[in-house]
C-alpha atoms as a PDB file:
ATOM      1  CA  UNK A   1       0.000   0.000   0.000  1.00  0.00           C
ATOM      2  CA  UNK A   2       1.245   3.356  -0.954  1.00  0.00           C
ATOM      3  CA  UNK A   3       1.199   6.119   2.362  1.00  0.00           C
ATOM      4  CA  UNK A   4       1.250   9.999   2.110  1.00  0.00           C
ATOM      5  CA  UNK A   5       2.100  11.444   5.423  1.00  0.00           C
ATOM      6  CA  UNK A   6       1.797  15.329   5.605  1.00  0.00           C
ATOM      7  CA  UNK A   7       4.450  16.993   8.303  1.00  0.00           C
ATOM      8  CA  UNK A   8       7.866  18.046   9.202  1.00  0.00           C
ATOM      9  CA  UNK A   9      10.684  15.700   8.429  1.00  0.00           C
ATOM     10  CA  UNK A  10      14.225  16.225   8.936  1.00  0.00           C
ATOM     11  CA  UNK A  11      15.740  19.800   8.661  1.00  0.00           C
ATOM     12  CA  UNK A  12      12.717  20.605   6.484  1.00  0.00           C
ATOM     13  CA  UNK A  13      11.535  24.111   7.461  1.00  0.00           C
ATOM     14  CA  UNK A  14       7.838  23.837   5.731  1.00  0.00           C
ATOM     15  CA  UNK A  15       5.327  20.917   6.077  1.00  0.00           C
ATOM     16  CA  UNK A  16       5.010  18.722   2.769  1.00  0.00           C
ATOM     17  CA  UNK A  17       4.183  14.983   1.629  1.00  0.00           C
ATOM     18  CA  UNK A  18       6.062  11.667   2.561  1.00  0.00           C
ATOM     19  CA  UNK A  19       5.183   8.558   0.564  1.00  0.00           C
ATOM     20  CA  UNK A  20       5.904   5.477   1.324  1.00  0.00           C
ATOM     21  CA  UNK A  21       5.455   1.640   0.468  1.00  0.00           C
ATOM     22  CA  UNK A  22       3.831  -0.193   3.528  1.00  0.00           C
ATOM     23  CA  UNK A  23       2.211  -3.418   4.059  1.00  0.00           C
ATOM     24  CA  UNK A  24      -1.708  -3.378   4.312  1.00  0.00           C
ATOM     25  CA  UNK A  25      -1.353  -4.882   8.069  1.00  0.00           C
ATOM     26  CA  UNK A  26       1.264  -2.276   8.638  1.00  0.00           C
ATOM     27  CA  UNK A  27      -1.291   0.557   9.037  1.00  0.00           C
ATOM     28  CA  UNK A  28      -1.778   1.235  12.470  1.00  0.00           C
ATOM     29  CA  UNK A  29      -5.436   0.188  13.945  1.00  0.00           C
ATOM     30  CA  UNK A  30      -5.452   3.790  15.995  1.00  0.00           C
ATOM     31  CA  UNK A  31      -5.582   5.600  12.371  1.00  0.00           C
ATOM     32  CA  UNK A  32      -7.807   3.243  10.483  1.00  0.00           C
ATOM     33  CA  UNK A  33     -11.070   5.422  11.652  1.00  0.00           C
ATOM     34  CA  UNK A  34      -9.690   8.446   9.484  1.00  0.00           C
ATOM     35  CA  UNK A  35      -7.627   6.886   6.692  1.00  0.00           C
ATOM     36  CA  UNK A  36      -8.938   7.827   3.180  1.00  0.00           C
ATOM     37  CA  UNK A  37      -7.750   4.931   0.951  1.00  0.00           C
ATOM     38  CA  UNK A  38      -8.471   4.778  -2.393  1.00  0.00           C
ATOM     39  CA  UNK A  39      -6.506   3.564  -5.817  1.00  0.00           C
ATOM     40  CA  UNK A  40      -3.776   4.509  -8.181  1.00  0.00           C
ATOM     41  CA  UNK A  41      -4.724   2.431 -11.235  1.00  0.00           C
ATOM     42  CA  UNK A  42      -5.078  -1.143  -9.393  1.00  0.00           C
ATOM     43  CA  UNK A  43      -2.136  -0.219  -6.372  1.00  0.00           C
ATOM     44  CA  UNK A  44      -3.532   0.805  -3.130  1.00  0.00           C
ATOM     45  CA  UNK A  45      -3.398   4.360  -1.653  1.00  0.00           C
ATOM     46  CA  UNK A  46      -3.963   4.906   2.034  1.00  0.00           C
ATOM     47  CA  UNK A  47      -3.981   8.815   3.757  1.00  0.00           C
ATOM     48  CA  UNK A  48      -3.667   8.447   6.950  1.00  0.00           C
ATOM     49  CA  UNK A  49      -4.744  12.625   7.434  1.00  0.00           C
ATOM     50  CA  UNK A  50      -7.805  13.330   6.337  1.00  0.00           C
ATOM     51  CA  UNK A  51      -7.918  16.616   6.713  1.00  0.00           C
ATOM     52  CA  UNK A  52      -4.587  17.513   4.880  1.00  0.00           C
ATOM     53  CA  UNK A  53      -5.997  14.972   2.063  1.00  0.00           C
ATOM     54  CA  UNK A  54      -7.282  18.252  -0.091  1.00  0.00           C
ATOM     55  CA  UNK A  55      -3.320  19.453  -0.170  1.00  0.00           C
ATOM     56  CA  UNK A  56      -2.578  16.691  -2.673  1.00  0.00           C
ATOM     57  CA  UNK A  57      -4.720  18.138  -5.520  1.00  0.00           C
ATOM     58  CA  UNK A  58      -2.729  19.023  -8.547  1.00  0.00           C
ATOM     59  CA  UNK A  59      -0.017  16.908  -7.057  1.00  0.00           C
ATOM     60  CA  UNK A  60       2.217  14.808  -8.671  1.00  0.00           C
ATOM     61  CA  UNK A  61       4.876  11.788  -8.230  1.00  0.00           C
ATOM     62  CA  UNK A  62       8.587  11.792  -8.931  1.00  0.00           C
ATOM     63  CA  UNK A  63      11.559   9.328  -8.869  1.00  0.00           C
ATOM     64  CA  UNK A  64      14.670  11.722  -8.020  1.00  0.00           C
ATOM     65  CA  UNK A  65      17.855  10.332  -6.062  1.00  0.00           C
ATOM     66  CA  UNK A  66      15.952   7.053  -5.434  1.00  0.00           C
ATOM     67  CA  UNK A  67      13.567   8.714  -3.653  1.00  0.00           C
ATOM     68  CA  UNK A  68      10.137   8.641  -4.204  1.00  0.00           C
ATOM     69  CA  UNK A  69       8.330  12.545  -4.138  1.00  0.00           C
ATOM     70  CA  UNK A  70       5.728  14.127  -4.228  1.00  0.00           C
ATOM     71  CA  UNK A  71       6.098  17.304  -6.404  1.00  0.00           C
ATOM     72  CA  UNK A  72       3.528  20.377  -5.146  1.00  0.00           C
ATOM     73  CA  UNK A  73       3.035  22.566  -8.205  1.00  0.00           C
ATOM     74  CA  UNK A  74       3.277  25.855  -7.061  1.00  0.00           C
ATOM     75  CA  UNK A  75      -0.583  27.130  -7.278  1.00  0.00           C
ATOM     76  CA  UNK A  76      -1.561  24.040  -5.321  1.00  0.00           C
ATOM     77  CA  UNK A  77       1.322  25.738  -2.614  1.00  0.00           C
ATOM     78  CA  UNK A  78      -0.501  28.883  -2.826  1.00  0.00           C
ATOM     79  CA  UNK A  79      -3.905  27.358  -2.475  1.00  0.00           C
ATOM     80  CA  UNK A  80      -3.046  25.451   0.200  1.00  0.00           C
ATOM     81  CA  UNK A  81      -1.744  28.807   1.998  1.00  0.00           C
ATOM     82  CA  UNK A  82      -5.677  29.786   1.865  1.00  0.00           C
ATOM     83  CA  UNK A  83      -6.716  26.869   3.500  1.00  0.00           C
ATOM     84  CA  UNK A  84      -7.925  26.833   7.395  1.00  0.00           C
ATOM     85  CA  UNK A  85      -5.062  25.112   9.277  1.00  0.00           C
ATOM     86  CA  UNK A  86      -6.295  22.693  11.205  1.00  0.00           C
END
C-alpha cells in the first residue's frame, strides 16, 4: 500500500508529503477510523490525514535520487496557503 504522510521531516523548514510503500497490516489500527484509501490504477493508496488529504490536488509523483516525491506545483502551494489550518 502506498502512504502519504503530511508533516515536518528532517531539517525541512515547511510541512510537505512523505510517501511510502507499507504493508496493508502495517497501518496502524489507531488511524484506520480516518484513513482515506483509495486507488492509483489497481495499487492501493492509504492517507492516513484526512484533513490535509485536499493538499494533494494538482499533485504529482517523482523518482529523483531514489527517492520517491511528491512534487507540489506551485498554485496548489498557494492554495493550500488559503486553507484553514487545522
Amino acid at each position: 500500500m502506498l502512504v502519504f504522510v503530511w508533516g515536518m521531516y528532517g531539517r525541512q523548514s515547511d510541512p510537505g508529503w512523505t510517501a511510502s510503500v507499507i504493508d496493508r497490516d502495517d497501518l496502524p489500527n489507531s488511524t484506520n477510523a480516518r484513513v482515506v484509501k483509495t486507488r492509483i490504477g489497481t495499487f492501493p493508496v492509504a492517507v492516513p490525514q484526512r484533513q490535509h488529504l485536499c493538499k494533494l490536488h494538482g499533485c504529482t509523483l517523482a523518482y529523483d535520487a531514489h527517492e520517491l516525491k511528491v512534487k507540489v506545483p506551485f498554485e496548489s502551494w498557494l492554495n493550500n496557503l488559503k486553507l484553514p489550518h487545522a
